[in-house]
N, C-alpha and C. Protein backbone atom coordinates (compact mmCIF):
# COMPACT_ATOMS: atom_id res chain seq x y z
N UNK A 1 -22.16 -0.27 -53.22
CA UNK A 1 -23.40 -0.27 -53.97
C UNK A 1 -24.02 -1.65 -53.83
N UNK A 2 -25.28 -1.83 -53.39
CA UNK A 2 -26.28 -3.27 -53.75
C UNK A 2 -26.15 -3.35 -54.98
N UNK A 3 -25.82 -4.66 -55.45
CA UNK A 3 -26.21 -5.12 -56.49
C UNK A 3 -27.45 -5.79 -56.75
N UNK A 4 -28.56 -5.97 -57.41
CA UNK A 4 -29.38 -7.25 -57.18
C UNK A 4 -30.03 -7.16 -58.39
N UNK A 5 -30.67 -8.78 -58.30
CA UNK A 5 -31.44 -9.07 -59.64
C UNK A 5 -31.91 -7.70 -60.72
N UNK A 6 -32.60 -6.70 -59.92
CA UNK A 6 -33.57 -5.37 -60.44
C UNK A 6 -32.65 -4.60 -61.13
N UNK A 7 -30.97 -4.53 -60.48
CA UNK A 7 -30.62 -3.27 -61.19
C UNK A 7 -29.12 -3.62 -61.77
N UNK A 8 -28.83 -4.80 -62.03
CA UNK A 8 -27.61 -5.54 -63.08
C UNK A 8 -27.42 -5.09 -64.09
N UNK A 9 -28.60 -4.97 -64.71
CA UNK A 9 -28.68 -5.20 -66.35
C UNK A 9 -28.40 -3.42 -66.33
N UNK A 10 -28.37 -2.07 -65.61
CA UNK A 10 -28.01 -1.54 -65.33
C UNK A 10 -26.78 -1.03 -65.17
N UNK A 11 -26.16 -2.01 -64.16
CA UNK A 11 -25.21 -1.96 -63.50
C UNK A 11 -23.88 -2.43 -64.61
N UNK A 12 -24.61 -3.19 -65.42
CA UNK A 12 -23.53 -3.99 -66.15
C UNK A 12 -23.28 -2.94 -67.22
N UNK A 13 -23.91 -2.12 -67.98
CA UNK A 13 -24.10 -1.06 -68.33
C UNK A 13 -23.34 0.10 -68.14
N UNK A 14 -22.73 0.11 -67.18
CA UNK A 14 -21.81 1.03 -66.61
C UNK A 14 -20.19 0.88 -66.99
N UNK A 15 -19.58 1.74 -67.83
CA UNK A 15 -18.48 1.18 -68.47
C UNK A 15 -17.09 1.51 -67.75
N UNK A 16 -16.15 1.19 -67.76
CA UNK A 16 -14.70 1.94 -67.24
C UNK A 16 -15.13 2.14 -65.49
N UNK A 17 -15.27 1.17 -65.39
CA UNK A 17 -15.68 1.82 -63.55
C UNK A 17 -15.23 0.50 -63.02
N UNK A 18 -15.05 0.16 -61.90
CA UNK A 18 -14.90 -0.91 -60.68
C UNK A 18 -15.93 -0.51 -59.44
N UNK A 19 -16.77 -1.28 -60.04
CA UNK A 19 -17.80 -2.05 -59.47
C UNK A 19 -18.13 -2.78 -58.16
N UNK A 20 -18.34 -2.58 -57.10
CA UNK A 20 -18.43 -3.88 -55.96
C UNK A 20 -19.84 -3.45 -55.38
N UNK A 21 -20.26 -5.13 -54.74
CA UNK A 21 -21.13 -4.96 -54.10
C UNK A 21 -21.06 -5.39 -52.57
N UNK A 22 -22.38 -4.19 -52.11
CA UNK A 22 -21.76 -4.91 -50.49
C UNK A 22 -23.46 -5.13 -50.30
N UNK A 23 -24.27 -5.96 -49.61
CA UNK A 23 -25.49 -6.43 -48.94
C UNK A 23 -26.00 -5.63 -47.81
N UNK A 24 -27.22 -5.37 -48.28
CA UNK A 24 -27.56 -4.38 -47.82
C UNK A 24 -27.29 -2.72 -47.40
N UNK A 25 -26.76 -2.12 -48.69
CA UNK A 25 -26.03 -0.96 -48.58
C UNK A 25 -27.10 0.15 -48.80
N UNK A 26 -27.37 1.00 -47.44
CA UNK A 26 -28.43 2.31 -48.08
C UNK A 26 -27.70 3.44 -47.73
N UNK A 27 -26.70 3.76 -47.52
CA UNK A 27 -25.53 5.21 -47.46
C UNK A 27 -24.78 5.34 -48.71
N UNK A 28 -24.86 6.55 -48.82
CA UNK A 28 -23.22 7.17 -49.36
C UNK A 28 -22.95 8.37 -48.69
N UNK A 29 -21.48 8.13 -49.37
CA UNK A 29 -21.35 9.75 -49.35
C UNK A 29 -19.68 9.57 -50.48
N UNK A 30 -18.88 10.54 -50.46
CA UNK A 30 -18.08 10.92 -51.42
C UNK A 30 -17.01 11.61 -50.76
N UNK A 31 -15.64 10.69 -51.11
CA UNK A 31 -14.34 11.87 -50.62
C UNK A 31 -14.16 12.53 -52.32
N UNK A 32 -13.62 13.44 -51.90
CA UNK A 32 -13.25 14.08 -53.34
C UNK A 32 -11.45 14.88 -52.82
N UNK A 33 -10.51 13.97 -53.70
CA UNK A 33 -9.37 14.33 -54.18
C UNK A 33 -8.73 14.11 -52.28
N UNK A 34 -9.28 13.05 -51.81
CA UNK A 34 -8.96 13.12 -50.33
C UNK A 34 -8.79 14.48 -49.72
N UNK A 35 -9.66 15.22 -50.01
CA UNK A 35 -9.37 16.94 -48.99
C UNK A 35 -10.59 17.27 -48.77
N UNK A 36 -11.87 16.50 -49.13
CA UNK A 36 -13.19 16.87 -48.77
C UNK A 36 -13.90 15.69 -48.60
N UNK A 37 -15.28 15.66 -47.79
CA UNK A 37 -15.93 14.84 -47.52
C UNK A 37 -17.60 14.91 -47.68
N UNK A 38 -18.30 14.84 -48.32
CA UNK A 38 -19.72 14.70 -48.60
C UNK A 38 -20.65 13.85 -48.61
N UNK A 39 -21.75 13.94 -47.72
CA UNK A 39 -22.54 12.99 -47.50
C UNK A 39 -23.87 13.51 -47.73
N UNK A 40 -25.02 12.97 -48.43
CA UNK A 40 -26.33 13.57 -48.40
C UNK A 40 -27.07 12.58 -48.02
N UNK A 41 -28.60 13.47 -47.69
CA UNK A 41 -29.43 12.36 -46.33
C UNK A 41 -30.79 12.42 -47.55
N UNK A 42 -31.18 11.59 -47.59
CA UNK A 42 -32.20 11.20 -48.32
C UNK A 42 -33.27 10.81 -46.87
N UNK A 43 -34.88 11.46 -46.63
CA UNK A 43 -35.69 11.01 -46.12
C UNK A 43 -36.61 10.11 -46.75
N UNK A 44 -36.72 10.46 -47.75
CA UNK A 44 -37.42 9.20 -48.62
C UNK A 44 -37.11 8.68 -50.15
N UNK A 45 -37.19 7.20 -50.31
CA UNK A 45 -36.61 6.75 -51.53
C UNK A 45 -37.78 7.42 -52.30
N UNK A 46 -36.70 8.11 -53.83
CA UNK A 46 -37.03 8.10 -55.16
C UNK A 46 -37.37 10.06 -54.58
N UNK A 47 -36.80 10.51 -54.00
CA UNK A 47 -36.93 11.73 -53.73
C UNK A 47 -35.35 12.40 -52.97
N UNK A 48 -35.25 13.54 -53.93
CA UNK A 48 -33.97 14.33 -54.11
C UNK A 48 -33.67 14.29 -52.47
N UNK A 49 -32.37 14.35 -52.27
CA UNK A 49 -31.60 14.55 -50.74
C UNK A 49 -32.40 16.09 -50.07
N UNK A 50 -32.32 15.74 -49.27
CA UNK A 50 -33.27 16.44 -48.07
C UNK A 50 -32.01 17.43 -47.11
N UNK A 51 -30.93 16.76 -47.12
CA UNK A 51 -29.51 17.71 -46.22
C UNK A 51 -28.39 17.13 -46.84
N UNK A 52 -27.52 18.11 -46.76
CA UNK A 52 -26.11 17.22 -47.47
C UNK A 52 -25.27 17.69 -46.06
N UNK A 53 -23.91 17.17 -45.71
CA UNK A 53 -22.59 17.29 -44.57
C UNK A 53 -21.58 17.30 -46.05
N UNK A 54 -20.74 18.30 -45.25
CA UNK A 54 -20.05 18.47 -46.14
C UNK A 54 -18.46 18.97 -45.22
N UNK A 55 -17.51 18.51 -45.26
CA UNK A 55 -16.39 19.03 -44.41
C UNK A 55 -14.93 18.93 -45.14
N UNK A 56 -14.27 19.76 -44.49
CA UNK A 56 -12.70 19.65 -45.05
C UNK A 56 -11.75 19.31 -44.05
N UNK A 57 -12.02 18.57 -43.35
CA UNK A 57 -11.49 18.85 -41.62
C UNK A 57 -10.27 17.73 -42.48
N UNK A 58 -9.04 17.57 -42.18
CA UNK A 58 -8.23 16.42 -42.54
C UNK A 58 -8.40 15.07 -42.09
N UNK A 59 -8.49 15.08 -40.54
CA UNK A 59 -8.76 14.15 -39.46
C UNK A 59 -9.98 13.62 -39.84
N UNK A 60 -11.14 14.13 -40.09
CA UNK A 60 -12.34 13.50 -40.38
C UNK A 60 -12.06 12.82 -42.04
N UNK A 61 -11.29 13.35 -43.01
CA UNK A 61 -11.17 13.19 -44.32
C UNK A 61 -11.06 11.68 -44.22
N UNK A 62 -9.56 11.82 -43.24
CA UNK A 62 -8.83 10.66 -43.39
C UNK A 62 -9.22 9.26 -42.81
N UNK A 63 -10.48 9.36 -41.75
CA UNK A 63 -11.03 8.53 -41.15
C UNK A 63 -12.08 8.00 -41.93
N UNK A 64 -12.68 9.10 -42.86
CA UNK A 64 -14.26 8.01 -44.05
C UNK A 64 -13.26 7.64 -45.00
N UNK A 65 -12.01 8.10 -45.14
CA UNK A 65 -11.14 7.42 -46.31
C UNK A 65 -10.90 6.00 -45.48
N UNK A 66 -10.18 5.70 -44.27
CA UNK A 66 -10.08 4.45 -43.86
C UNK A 66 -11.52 3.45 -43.79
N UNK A 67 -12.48 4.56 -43.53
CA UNK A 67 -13.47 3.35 -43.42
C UNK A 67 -14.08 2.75 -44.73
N UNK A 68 -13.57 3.36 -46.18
CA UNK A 68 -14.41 3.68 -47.75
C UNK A 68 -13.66 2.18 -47.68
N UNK A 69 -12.23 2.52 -47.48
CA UNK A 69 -11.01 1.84 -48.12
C UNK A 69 -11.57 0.03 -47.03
N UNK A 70 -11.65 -0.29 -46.02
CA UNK A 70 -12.74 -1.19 -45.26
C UNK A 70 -13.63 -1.68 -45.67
N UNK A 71 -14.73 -0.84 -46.45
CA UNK A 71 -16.16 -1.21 -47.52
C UNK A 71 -15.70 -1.94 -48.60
N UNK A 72 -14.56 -1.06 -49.57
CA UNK A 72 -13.59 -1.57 -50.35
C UNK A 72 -13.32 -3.04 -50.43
N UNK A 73 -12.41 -3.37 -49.69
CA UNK A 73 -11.97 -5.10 -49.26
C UNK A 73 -13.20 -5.59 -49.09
N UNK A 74 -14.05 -5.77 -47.96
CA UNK A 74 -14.96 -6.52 -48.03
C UNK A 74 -16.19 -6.85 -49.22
N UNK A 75 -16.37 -6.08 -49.87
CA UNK A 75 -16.93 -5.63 -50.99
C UNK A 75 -16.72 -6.90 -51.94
N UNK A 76 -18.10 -7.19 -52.92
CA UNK A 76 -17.60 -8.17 -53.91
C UNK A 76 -17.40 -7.59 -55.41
N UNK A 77 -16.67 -8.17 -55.94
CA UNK A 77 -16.73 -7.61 -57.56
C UNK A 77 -17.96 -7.52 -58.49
N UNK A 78 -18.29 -6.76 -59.31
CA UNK A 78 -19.39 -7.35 -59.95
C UNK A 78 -19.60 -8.75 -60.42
N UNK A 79 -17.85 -8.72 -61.11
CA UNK A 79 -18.10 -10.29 -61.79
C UNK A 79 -18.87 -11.33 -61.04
N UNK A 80 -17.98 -11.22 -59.98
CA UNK A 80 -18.83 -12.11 -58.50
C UNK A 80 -20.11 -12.40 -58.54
N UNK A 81 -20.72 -10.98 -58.10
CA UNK A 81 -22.33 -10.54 -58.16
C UNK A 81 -23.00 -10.79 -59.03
N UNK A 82 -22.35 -10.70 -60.49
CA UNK A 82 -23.26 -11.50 -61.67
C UNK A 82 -23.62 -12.95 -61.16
N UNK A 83 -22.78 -13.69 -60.95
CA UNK A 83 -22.73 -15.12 -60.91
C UNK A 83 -23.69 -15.46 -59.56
N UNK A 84 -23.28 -14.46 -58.74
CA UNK A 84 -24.08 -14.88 -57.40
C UNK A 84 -25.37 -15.02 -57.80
N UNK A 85 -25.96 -13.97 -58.38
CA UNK A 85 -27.65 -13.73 -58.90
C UNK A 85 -28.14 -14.55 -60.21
N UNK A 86 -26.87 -15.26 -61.26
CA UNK A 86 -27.29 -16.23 -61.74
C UNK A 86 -27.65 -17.20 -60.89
N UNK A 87 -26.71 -17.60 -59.80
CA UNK A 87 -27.03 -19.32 -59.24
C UNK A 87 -28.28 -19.05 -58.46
N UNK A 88 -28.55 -17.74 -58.25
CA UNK A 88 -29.98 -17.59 -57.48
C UNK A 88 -31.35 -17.70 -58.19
N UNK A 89 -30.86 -17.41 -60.12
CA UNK A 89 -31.67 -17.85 -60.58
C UNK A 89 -32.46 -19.46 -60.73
N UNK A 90 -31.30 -20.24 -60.75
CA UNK A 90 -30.90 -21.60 -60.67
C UNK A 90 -30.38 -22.23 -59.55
N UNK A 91 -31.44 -22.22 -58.33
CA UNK A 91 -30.70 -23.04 -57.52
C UNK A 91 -29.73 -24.17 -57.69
N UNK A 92 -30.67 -25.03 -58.16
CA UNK A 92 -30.31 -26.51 -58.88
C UNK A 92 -28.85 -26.32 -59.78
N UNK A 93 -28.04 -25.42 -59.36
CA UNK A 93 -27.14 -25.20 -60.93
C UNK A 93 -26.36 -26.06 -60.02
N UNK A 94 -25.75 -27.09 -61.68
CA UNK A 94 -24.94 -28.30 -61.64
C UNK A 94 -24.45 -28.12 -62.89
N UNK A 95 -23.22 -28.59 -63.14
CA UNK A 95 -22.03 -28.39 -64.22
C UNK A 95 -20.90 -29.12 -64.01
N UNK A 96 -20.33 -29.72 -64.46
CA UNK A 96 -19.61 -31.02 -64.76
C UNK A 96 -18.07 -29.67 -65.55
N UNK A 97 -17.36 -29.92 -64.43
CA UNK A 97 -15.71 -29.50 -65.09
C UNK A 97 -14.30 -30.43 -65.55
N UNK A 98 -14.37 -30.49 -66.49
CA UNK A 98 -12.84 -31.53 -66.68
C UNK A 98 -11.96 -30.57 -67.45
N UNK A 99 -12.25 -29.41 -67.59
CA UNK A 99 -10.99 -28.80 -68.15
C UNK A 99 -10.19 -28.09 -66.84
N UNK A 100 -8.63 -28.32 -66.71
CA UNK A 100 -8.20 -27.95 -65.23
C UNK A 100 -8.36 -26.09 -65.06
N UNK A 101 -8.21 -25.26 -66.00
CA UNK A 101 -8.39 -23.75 -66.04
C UNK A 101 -9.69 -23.49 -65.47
N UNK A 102 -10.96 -24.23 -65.96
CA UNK A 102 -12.24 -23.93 -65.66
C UNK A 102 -12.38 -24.23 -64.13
N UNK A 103 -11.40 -25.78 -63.48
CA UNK A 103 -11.58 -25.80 -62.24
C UNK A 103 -11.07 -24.75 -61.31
N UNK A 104 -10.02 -24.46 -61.66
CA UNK A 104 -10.06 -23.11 -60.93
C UNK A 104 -10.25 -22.07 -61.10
N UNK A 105 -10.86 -21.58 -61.95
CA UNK A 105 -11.33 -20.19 -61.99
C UNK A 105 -12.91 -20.68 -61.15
N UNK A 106 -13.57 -21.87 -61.42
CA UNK A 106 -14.66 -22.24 -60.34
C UNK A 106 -14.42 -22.13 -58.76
N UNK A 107 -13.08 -23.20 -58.59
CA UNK A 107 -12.91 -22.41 -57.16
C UNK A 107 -12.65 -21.46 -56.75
N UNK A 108 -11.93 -20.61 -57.59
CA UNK A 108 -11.29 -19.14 -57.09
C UNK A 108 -13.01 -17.98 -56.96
N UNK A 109 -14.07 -18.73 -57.55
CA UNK A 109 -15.68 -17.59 -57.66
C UNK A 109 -15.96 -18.18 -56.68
N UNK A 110 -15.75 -19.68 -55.95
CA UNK A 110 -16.82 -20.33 -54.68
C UNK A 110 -16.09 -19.90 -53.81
N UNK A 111 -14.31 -19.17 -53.90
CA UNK A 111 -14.18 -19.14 -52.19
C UNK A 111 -14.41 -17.37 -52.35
N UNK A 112 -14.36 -16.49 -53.81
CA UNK A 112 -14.64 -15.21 -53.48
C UNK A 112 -16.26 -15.13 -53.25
N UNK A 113 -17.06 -16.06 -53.44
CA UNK A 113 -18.42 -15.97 -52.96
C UNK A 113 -18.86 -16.12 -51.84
N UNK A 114 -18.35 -17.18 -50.94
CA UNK A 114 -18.41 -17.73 -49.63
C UNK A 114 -18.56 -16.62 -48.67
N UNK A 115 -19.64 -16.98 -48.11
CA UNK A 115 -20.09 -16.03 -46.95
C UNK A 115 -19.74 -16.52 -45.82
N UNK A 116 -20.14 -17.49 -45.18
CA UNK A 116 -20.12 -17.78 -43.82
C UNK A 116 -19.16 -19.12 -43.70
N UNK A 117 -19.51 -20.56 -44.99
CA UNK A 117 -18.91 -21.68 -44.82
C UNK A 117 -18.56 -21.85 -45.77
N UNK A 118 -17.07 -22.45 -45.75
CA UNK A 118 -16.80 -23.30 -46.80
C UNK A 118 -16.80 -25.15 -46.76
N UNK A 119 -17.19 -25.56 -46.84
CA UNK A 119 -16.52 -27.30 -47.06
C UNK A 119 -16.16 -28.02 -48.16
N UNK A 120 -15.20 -28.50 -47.89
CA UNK A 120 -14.33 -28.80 -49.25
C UNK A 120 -14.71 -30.36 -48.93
N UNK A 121 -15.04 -31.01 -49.67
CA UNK A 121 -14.94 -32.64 -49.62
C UNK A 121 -14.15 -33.20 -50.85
N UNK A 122 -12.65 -33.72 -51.06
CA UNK A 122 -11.79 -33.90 -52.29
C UNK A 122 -10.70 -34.81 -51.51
N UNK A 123 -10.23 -35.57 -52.51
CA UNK A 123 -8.74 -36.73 -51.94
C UNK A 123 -8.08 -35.67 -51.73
N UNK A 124 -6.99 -36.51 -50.33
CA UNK A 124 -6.00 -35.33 -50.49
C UNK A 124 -5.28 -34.99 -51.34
N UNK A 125 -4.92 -35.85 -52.58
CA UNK A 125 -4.11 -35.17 -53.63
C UNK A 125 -4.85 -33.57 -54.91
N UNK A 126 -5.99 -33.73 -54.66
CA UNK A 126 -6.69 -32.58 -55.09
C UNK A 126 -6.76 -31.38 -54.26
N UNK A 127 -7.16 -32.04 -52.73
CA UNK A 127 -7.00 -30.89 -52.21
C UNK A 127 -5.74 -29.87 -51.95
N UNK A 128 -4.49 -31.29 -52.53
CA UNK A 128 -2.99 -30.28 -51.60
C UNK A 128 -3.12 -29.35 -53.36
N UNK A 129 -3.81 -29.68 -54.38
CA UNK A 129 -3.61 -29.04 -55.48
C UNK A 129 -4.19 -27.47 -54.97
N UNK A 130 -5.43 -27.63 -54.73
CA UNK A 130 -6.38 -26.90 -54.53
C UNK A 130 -5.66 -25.25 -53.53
N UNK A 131 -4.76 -25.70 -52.32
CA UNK A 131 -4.28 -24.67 -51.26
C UNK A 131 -2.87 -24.30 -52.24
N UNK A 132 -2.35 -25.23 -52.91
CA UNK A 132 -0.91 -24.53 -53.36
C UNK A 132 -1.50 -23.73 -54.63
N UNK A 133 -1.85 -24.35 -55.59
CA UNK A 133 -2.11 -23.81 -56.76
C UNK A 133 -2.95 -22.51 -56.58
N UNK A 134 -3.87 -22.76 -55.83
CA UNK A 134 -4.72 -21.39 -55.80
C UNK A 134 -4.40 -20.63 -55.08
N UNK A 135 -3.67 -20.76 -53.63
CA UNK A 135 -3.31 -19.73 -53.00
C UNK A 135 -4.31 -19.68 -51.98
N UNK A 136 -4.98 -20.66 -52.09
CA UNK A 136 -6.38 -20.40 -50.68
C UNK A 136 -6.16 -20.30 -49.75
N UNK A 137 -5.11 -20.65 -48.94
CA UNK A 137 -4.62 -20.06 -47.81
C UNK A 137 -4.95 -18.84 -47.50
N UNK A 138 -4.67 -17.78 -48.52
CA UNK A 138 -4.71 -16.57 -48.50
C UNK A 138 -5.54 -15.80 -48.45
N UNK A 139 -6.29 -16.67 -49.30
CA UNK A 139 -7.97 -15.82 -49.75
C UNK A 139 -8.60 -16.32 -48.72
N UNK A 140 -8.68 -17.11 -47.72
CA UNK A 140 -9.21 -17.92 -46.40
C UNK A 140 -9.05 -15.84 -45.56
N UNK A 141 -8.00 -15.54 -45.28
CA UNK A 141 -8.08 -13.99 -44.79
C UNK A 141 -9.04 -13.26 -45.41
N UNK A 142 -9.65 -13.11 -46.72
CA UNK A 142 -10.20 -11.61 -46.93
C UNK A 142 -11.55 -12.86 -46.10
N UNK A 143 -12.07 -14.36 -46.63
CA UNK A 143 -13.04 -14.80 -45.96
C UNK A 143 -13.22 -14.86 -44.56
N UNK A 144 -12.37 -14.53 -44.12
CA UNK A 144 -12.21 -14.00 -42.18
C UNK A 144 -12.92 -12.81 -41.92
N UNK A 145 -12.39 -11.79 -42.93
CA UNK A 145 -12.58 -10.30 -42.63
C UNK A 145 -14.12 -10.24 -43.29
N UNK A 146 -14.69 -11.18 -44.02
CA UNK A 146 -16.14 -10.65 -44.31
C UNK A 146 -16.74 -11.72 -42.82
N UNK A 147 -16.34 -12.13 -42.06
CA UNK A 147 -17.19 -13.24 -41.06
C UNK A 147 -17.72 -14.37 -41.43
């Protein structure tokens, strides 16, 4: 699902669910109970689906399940997406951290936000904090798999 500025306050609205957003998303479709597959074609926005696909084939099931489960991972959380579209409100956003919890839950949102670059500029004794404590090593992979 897109998230963006227009449809948050919406989105946030939405209770008991897990949420992600992916950029620029105009498809769906729906496995149901992994044994069916449904997709409907919309020709024009703000007007009811125009054709639906609909199949039970296993082989096909199991292939939009690998590719959902693909969208999945790369996908950001809402929490994420809130914050992303705050700092877009506020370019200029600047904030001063000295409590150590707040510093990393800050880095753990800048490397799940990070699109293309990261640069870290810190002594090395912060930074060796920064790869052990947080585990960034790790999270450096899902930032591979988005490019």
């Amino acid at each position: 699902m897109e998230i963006t500025k227009e449809n948050i306050d919406f989105i946030k609205s939405i209770k008991h669910h897990d949420i992600r957003h992916l950029n620029g998303t105009r498809g769906n479709f729906a496995i149901l109970d992994n044994q069916s597959y449904m997709v409907q074609i919309f020709h024009n926005e703000n007007e009811p689906p125009a054709q639906a696909f609909f199949s039970n084939s296993k082989a096909f099931v199991d292939r939009q399940q690998e590719l959902y489960n693909k969208l999945w991972e790369i996908a950001i959380p809402l929490s994420l997406r809130k914050k992303e579209i705050e700092h877009q409100k506020n370019p200029n956003y600047r904030r001063i951290l000295t409590n150590y919890n707040e510093i990393q839950n800050e880095i753990n949102s800048i490397t799940e936000q990070t699109r293309k670059e990261l640069l870290i500029c810190t002594s090395v004794k912060i930074l060796h904090i920064i790869l052990t404590e947080n585990d960034l090593l790790n999270r450096f992979k899902s930032l591979l798999q988005r490019g």
